[in-house]
Protein backbone atom coordinates (compact mmCIF):
# COMPACT_ATOMS: atom_id res chain seq x y z
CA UNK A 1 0.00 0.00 0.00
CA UNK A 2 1.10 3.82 -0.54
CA UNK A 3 0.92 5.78 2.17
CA UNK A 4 -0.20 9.39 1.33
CA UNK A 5 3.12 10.62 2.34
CA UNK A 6 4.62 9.53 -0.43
CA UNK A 7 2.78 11.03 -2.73
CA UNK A 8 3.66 14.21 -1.45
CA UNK A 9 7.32 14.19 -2.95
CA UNK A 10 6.20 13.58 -6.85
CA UNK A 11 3.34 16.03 -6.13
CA UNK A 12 5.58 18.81 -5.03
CA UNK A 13 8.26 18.24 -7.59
CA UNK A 14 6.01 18.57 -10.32
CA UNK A 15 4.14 21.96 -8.95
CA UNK A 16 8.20 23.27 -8.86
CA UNK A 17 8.89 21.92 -12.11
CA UNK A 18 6.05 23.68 -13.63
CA UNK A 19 6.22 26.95 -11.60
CA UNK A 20 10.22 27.03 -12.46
CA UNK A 21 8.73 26.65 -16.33
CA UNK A 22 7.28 30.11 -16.09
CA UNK A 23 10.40 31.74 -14.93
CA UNK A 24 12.56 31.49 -17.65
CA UNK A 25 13.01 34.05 -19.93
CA UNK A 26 13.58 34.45 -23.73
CA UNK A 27 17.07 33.98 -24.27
CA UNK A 28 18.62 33.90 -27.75
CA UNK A 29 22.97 34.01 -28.56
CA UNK A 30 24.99 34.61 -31.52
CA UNK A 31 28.81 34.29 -31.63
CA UNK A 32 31.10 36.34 -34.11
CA UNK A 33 34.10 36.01 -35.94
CA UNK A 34 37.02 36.98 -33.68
CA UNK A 35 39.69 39.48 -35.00
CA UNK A 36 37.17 41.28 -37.49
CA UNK A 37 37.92 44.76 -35.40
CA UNK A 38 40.11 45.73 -32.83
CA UNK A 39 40.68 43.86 -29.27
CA UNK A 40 38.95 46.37 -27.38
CA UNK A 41 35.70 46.12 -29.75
CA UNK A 42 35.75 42.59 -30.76
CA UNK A 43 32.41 41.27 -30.48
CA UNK A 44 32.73 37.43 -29.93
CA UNK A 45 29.67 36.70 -28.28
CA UNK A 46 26.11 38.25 -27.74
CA UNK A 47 23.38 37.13 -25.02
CA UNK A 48 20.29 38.73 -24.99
CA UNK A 49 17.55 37.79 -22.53
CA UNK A 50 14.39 39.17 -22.64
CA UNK A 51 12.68 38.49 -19.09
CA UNK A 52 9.73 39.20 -17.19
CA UNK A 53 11.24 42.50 -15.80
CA UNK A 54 14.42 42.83 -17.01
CA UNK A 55 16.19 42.91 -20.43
CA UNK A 56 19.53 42.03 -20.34
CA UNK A 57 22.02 42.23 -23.07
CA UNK A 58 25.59 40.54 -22.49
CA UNK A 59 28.46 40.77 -25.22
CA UNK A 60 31.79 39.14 -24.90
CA UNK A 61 34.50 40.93 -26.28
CA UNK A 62 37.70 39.93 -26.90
CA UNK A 63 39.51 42.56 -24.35
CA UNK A 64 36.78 44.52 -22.88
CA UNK A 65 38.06 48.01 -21.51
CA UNK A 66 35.61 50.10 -19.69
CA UNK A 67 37.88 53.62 -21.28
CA UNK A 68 37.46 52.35 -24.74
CA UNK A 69 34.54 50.19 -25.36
CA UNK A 70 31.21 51.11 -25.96
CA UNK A 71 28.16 48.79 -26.63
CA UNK A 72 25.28 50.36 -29.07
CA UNK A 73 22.07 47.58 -28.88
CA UNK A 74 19.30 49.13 -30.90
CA UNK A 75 15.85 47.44 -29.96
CA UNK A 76 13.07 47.18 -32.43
CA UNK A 77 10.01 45.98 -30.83
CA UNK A 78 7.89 43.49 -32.65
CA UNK A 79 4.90 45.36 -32.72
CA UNK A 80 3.99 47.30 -35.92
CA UNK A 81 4.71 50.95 -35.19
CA UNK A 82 5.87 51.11 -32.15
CA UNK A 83 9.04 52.96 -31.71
CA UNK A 84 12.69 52.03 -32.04
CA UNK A 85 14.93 51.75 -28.27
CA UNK A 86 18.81 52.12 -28.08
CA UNK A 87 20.97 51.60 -25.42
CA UNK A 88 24.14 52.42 -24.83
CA UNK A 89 27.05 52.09 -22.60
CA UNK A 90 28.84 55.97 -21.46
CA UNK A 91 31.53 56.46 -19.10
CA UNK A 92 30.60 58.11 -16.10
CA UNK A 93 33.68 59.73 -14.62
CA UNK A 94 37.32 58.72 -14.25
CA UNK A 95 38.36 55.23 -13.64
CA UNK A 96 36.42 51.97 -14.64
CA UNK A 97 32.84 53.46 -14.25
CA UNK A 98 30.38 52.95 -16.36
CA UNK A 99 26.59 53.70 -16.51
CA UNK A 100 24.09 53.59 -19.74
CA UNK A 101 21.34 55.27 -21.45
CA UNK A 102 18.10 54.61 -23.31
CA UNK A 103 16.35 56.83 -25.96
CA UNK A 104 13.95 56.09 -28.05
CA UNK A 105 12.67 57.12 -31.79
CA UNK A 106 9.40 57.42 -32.73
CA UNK A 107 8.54 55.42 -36.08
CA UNK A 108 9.27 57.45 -38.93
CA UNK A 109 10.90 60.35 -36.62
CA UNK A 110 14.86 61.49 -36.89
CA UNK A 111 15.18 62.90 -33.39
CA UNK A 112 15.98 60.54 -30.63
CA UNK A 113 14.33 61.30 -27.31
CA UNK A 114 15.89 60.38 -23.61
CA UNK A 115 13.41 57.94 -21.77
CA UNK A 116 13.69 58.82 -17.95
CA UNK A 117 13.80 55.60 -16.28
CA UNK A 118 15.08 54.32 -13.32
CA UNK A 119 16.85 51.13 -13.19
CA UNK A 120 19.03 51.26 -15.99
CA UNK A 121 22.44 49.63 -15.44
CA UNK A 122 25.57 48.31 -17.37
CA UNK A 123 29.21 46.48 -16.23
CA UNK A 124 32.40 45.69 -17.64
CA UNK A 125 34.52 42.93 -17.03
CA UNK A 126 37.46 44.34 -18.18
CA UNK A 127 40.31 42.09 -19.84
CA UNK A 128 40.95 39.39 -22.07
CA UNK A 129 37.93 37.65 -22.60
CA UNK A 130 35.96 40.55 -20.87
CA UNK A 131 32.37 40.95 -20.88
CA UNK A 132 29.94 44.36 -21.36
CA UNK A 133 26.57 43.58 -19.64
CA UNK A 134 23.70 46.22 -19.93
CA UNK A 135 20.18 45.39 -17.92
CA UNK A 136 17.34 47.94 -18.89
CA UNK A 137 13.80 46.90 -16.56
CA UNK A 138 10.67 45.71 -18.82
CA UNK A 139 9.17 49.01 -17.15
CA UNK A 140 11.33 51.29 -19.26
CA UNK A 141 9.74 50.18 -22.17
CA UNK A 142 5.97 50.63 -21.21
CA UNK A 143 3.25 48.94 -23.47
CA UNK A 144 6.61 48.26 -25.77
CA UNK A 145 7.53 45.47 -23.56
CA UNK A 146 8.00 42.43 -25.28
CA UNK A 147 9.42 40.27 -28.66
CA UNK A 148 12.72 42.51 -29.56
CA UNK A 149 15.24 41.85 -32.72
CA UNK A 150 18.27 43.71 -31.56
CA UNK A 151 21.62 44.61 -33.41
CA UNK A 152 24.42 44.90 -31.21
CA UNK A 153 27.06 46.96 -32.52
CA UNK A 154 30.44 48.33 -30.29
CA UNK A 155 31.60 52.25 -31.33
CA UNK A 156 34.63 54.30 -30.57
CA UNK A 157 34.36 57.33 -27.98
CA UNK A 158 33.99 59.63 -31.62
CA UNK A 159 31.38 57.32 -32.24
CA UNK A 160 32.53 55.18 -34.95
CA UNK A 161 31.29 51.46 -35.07
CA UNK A 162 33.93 49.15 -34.91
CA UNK A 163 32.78 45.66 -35.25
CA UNK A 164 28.27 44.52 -35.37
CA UNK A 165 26.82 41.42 -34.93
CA UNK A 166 26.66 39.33 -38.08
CA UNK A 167 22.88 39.30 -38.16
CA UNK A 168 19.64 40.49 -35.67
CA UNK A 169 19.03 38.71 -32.68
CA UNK A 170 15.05 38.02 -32.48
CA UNK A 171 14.28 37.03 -29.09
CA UNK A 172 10.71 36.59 -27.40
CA UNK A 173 9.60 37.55 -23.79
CA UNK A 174 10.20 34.92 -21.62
């Protein structure tokens, strides 16, 4: 005979194994060719998840340096019309600080606009290998929230791209 006790344990694992389900978020790579720009803008590897409440985008670059490297992702939300989101990695003083920003562009507009949101926050790993990591909250976005194809491109401090992702990244809300 089972004794209800038992039945407990596969019960419970499967409630966790379904609740843990609904947790994950949209989370799509791409890797790219090493050596295609210089070391400190070498995109080898983009992550982009696309959570709940945050949106994260990670890039691995081949020697990350938080003077000399900054990541551009431009976010194009998959609903028809809605407007275009960049963000962007800036220095924010002397040293290895770094902080980021997010504007937005209205469909067929040419003038960028600052969105005021709190939240927004970006890292480097500096060194070989290193790693840029930008998170933006779902919030910032408003009724934009949700499916994204984002190009990930890394510029100079004049503003000059130096080395893009091969090809969009779609990724759905997770």
């Amino acid at each position: 005979m089972i004794k209800p006790r038992h039945l407990l344990v596969p019960a419970a694992t499967a409630a966790l194994v379904l609740t843990a389900a609904g947790a994950f978020a949209g989370q799509e790579s791409a890797k790219d060719a090493a050596g295609d720009a210089p070391s400190t803008a070498d995109i080898t590897r983009v992550t982009v998840t696309n959570g709940d409440k945050t949106f994260t985008v990670r890039v691995k670059l081949h020697k990350a340096s938080a003077e000399r490297t900054h990541v551009v992702a431009t976010l194009a939300p998959a609903t028809e019309g809605a407007p275009t989101y960049v963000v962007r990695t800036v220095e924010t003083g002397q040293g290895k600080k770094v902080g980021a920003t997010l504007e937005t562009t209205a469909a067929g507009a040419t003038e960028a606009t600052a969105v005021d949101c709190a939240g927004i926050k970006a890292a480097v790993s500096s060194g070989r290998n290193g790693q840029v990591h930008v998170r933006v909250p779902q919030s910032c976005f408003g009724d934009d929230a949700g499916d994204f194809t984002v190009d990930v491109v890394t510029v100079t401090g004049a503003g000059d791209v130096s080395d893009e992702t091969d090809d969009p990244i779609e990724v759905e809300q997770g």
